[in-house]
Protein backbone atom coordinates (compact mmCIF):
# COMPACT_ATOMS: atom_id res chain seq x y z
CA UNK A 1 0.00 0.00 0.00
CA UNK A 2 1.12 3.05 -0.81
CA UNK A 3 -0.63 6.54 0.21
CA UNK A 4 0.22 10.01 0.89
CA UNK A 5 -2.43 11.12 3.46
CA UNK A 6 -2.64 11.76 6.88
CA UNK A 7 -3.13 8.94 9.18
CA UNK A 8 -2.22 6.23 5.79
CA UNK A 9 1.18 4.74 5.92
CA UNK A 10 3.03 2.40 3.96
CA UNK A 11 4.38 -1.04 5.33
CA UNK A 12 8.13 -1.84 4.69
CA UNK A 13 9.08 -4.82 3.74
CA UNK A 14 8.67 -7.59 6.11
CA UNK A 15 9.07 -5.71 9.17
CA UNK A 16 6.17 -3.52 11.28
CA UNK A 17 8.17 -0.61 10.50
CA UNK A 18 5.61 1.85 8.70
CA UNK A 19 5.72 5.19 7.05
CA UNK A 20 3.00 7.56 7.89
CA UNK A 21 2.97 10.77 5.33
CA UNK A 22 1.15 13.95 6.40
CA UNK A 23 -0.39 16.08 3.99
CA UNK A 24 2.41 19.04 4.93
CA UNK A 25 5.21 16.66 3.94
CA UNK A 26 6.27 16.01 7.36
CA UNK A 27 6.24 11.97 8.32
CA UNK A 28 6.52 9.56 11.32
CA UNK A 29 8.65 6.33 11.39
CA UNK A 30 6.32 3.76 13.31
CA UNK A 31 8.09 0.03 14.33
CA UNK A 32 5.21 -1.55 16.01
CA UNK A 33 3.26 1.49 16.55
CA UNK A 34 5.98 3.08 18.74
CA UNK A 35 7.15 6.15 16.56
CA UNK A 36 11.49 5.75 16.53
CA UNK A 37 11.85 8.74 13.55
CA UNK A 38 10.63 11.37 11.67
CA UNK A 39 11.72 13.47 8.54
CA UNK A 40 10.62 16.29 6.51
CA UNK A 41 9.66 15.44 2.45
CA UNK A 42 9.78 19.03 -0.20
CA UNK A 43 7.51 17.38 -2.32
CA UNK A 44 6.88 18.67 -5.99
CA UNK A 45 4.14 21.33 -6.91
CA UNK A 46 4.62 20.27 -10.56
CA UNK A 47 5.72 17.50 -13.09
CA UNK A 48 8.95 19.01 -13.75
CA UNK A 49 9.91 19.95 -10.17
CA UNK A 50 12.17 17.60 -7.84
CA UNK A 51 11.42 15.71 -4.34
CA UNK A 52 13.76 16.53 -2.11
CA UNK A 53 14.47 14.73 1.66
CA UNK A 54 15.23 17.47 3.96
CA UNK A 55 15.90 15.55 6.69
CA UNK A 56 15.74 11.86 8.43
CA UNK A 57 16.29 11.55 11.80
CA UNK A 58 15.99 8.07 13.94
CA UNK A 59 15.91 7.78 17.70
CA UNK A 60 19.51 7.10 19.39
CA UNK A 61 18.09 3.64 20.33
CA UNK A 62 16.98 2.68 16.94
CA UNK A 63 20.62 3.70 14.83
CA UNK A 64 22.33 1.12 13.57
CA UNK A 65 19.90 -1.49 12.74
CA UNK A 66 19.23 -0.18 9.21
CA UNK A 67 15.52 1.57 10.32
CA UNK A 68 16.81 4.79 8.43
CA UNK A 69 17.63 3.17 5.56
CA UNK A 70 14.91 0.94 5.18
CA UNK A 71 12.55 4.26 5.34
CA UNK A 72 15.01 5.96 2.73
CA UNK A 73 14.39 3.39 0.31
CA UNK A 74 10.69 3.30 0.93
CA UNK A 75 10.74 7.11 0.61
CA UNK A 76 12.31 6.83 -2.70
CA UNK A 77 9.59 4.37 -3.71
CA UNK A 78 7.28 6.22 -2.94
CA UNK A 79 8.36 9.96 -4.44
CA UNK A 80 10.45 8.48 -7.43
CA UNK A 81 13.96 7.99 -7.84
């Protein structure tokens, strides 16, 4: 599933590790339901703009165990290449 609103996430993988877009561009990093990150999305007004991640941040006790990459990839999925 893939979806863009409030409240809607999208599942990674085979983890519980879900994204969950707002509607500003902001987003929440939820691993079974606890949220361990957060990030900030530019997203394009038009077809020939460019996404752009402004920033990705993961809890201290959550580094290391590949959660930020995992939503970096999903991200990309999500918003293109």
């Amino acid at each position: 599933m893939v979806s863009r609103g409030k409240g809607n996430g999208k599942k990674l993988g085979g983890t519980e590790m879900v994204i969950k877009m707002q509607s500003n561009g902001q987003f929440d990093i939820e691993l079974k339901g606890t949220i361990i990150g957060a990030g900030y999305m530019m997203i394009a007004e038009t077809e020939d703009d460019f996404n752009y991640l402004e920033r990705i941040d993961i809890d201290e006790e959550y580094r290391g165990q590949g959660y930020g990459t995992q939503a970096l990839y999903a991200l990309s999925d999500i918003y293109g290449s």
